[in-house]
C-alpha atoms as a PDB file:
ATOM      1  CA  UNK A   1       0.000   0.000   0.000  1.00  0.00           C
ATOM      2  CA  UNK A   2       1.630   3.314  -0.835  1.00  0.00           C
ATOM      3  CA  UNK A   3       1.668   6.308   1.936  1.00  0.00           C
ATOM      4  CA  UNK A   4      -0.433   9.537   0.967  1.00  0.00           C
ATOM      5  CA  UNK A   5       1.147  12.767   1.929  1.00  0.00           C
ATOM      6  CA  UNK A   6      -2.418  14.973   2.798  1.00  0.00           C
ATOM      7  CA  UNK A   7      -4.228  16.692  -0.098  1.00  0.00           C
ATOM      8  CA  UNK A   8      -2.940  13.694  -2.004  1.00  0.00           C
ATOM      9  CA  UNK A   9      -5.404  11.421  -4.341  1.00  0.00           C
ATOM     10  CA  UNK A  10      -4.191   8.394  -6.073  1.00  0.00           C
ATOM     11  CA  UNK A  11      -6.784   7.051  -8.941  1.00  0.00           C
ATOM     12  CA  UNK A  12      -6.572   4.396 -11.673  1.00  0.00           C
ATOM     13  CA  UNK A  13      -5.936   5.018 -14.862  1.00  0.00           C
ATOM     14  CA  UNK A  14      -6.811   2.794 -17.940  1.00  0.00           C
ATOM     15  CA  UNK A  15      -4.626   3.363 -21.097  1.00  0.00           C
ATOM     16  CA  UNK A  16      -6.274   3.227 -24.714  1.00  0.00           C
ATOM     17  CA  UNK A  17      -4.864   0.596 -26.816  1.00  0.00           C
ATOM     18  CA  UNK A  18      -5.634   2.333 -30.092  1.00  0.00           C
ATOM     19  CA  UNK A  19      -2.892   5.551 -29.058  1.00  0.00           C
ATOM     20  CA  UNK A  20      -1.166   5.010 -26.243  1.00  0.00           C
ATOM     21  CA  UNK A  21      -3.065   7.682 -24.347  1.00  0.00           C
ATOM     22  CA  UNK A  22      -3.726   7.955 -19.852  1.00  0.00           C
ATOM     23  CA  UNK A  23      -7.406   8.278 -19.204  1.00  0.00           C
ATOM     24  CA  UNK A  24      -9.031   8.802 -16.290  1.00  0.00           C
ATOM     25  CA  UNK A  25     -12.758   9.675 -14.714  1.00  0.00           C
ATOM     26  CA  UNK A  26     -14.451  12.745 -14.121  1.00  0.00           C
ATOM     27  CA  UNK A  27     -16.931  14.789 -13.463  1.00  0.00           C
ATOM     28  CA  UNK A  28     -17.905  18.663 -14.567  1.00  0.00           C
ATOM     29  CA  UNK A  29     -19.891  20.700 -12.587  1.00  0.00           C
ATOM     30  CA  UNK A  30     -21.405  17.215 -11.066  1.00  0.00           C
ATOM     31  CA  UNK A  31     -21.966  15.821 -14.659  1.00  0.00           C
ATOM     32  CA  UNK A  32     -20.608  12.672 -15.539  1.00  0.00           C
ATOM     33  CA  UNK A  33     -18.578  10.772 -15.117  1.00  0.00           C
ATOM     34  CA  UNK A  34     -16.955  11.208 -18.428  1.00  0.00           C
ATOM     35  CA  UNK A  35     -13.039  10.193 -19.408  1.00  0.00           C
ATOM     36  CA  UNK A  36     -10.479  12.680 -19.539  1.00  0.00           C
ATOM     37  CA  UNK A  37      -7.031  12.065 -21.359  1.00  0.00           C
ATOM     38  CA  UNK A  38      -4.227  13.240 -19.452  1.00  0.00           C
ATOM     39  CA  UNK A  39      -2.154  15.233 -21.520  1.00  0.00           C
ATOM     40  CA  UNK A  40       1.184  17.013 -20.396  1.00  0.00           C
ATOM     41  CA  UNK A  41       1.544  18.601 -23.648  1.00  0.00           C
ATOM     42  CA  UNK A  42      -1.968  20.858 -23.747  1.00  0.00           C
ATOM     43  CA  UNK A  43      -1.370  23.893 -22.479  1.00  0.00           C
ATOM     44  CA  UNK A  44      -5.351  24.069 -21.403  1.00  0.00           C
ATOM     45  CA  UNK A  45      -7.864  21.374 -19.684  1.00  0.00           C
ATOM     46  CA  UNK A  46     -10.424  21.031 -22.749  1.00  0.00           C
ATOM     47  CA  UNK A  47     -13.858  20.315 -22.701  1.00  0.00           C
ATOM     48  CA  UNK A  48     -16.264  18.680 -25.273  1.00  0.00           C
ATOM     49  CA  UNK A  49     -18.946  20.612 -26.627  1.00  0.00           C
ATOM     50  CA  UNK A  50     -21.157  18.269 -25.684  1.00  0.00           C
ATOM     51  CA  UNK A  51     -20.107  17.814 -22.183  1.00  0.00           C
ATOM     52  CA  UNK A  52     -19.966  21.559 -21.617  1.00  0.00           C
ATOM     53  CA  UNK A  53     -23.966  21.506 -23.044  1.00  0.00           C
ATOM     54  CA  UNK A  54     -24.722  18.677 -20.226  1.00  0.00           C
ATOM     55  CA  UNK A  55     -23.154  20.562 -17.672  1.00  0.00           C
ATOM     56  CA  UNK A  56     -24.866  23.430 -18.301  1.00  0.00           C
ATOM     57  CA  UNK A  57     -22.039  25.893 -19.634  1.00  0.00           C
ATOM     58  CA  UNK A  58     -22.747  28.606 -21.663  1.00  0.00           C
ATOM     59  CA  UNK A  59     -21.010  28.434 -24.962  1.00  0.00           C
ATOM     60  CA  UNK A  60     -20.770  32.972 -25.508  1.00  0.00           C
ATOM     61  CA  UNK A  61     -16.890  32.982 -24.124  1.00  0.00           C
ATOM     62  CA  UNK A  62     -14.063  34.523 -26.127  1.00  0.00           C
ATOM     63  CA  UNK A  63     -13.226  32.835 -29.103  1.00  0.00           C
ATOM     64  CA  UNK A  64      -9.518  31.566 -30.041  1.00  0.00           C
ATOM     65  CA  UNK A  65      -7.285  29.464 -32.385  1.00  0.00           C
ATOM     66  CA  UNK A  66      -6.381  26.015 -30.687  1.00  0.00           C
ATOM     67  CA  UNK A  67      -4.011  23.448 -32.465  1.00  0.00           C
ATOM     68  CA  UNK A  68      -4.207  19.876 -31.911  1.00  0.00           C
ATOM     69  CA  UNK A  69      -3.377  16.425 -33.524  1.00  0.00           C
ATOM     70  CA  UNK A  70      -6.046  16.677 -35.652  1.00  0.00           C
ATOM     71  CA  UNK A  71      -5.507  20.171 -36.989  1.00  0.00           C
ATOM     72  CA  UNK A  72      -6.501  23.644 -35.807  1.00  0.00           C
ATOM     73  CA  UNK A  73      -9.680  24.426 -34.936  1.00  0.00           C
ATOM     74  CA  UNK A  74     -11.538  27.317 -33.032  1.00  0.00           C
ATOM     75  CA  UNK A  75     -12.646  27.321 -29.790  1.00  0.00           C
ATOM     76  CA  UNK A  76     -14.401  28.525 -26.820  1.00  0.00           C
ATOM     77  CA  UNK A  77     -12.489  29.682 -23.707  1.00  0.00           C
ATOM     78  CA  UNK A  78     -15.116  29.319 -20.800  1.00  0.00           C
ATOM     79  CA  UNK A  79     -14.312  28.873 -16.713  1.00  0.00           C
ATOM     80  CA  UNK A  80     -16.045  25.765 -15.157  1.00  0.00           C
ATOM     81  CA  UNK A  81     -17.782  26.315 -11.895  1.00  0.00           C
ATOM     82  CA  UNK A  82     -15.801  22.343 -10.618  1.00  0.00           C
ATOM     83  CA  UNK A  83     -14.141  19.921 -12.342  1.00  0.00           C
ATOM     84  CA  UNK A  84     -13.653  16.593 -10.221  1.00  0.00           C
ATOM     85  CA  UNK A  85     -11.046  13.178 -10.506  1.00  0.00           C
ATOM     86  CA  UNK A  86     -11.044  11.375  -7.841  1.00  0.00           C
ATOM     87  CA  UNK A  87     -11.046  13.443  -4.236  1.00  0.00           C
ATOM     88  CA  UNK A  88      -9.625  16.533  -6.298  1.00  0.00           C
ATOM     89  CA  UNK A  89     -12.073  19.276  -6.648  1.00  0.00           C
ATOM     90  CA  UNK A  90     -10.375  22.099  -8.709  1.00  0.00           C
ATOM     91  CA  UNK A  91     -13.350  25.412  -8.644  1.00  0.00           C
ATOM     92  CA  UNK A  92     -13.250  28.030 -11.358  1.00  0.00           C
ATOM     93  CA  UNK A  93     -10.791  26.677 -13.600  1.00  0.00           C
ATOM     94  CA  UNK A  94      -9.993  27.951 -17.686  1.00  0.00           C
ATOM     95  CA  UNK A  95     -10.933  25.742 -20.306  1.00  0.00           C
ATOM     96  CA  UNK A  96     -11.184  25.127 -23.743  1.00  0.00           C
ATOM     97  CA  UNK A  97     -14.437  24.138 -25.571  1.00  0.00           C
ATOM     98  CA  UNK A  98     -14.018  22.492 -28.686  1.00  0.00           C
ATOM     99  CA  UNK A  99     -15.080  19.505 -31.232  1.00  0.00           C
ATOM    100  CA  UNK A 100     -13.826  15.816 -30.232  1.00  0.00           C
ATOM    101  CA  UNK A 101     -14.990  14.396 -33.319  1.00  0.00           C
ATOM    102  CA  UNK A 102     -11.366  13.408 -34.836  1.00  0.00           C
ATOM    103  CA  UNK A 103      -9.513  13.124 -32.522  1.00  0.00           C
ATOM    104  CA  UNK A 104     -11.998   9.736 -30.895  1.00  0.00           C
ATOM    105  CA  UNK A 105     -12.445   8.605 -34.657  1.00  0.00           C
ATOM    106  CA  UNK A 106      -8.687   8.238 -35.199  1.00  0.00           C
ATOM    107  CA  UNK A 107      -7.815   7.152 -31.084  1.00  0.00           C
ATOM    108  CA  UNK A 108     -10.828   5.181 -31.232  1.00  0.00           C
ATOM    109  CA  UNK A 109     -12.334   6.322 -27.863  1.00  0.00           C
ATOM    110  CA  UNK A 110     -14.989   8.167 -25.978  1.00  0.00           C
ATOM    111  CA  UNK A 111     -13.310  10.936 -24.712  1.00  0.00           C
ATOM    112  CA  UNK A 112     -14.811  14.102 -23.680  1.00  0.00           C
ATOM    113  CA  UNK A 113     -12.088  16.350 -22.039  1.00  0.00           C
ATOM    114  CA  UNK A 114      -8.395  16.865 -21.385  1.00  0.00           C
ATOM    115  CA  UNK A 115      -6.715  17.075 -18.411  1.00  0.00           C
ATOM    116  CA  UNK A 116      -3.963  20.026 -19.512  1.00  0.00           C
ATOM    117  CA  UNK A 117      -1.017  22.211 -17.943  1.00  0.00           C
ATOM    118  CA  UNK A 118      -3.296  24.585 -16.112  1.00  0.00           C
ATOM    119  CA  UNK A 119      -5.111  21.723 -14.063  1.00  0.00           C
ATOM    120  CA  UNK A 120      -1.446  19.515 -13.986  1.00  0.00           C
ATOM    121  CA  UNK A 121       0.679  22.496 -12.642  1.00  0.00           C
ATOM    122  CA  UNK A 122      -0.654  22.105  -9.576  1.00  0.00           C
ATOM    123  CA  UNK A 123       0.165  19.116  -8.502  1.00  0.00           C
ATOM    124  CA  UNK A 124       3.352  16.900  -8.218  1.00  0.00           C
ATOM    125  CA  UNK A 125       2.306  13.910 -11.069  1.00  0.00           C
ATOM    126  CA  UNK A 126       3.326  10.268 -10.089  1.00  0.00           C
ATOM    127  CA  UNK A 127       2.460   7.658 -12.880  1.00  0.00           C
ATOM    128  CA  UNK A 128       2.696   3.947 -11.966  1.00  0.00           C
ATOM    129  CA  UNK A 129       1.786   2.328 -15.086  1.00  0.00           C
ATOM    130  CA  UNK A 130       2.488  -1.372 -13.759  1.00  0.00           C
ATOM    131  CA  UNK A 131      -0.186  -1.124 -11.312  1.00  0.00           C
ATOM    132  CA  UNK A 132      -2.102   1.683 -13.440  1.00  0.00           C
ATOM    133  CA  UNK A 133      -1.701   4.347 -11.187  1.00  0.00           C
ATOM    134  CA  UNK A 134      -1.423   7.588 -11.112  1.00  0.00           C
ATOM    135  CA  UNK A 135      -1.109   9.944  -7.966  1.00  0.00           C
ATOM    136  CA  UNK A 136      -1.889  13.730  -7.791  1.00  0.00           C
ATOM    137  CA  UNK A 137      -0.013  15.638  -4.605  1.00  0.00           C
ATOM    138  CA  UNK A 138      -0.509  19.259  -4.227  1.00  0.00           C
ATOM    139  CA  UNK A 139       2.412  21.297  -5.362  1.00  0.00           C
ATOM    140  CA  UNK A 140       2.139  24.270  -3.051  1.00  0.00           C
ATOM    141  CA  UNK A 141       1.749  22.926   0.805  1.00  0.00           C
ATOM    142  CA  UNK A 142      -1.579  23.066   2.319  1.00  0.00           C
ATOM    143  CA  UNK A 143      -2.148  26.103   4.921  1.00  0.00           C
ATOM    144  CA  UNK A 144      -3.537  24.999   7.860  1.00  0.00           C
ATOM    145  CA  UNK A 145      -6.316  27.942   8.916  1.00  0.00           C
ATOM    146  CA  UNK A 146      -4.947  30.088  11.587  1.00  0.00           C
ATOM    147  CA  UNK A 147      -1.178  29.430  11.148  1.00  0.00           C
ATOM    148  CA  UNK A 148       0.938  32.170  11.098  1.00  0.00           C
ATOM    149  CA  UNK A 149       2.415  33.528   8.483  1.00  0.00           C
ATOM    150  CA  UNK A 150       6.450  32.972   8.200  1.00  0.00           C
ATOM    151  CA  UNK A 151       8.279  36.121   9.277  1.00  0.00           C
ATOM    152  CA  UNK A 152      11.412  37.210   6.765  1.00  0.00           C
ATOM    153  CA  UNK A 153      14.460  37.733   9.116  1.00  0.00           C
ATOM    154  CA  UNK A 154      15.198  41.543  10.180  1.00  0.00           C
ATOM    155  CA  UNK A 155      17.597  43.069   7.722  1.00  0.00           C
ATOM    156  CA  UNK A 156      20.877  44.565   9.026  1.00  0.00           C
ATOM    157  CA  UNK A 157      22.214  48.009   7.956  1.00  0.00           C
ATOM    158  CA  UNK A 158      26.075  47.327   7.085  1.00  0.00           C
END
């Protein structure tokens, strides 16, 4: 059994045989649960357009150029109220809304987001693929509530 540091959430991970690709559960605002690839090379979390529909997202958000496997394609920046996997519970977080349509035709899966850099970069990312693991610690400590704040050392005039 491996030892959890607190904040910590190890999940399982199944890998598609099609493309070699980490995918995981989740939920959106409560919706789902739906698979999520992990990918350390998007710089944003993306979202189906479908999924953001069920989950009740409004599609009006800034509009921008994304570029992917399957091409470039526009998209929708939105922020979703909570994304979940596993125990984590990241509020308020940037994503990208776009068209998943290629991208399961040629990996031959259901996938309906992306976990990218902006959710990843805050956590230390521990892959065990023999026992198809993966384990999420936070990056930044946890503050307890009420601890004191760390006092910088009293300069000296020379």
């Amino acid at each position: 059994m491996q030892k959890q540091s607190a904040g910590s959430c190890t999940i399982t991970f199944r890998i598609n045989q099609r493309a070699p690709l980490i995918v995981v559960n989740g939920f959106v605002n409560d919706k789902g649960p739906i698979d999520f690839i992990v990918d350390t090379g998007a710089s944003l979390t993306m979202l189906s357009r479908e999924m953001a529909k069920r989950a009740g997202i409004r599609l009006d958000g800034k509009k921008a150029k994304a570029a992917g496997p399957d091409g470039a394609q526009t998209v929708t920046l939105v922020t979703v109220g909570l994304l979940t996997i596993g125990d984590i519970q990241v509020r308020n977080l940037k994503m990208a809304v776009m068209d998943f349509g290629l991208l399961n035709h040629y990996a031959q899966t259901k996938a309906e987001g992306i976990l990218g850099f902006n959710f990843l970069k805050r956590f230390h990312t521990q892959i065990n693929y023999a026992s198809r693991q993966i384990c999420f610690s936070p990056a930044q400590p946890q503050k307890r509530p009420g601890s004191p704040k760390r006092q910088r050392p009293a300069r000296r005039a020379i």
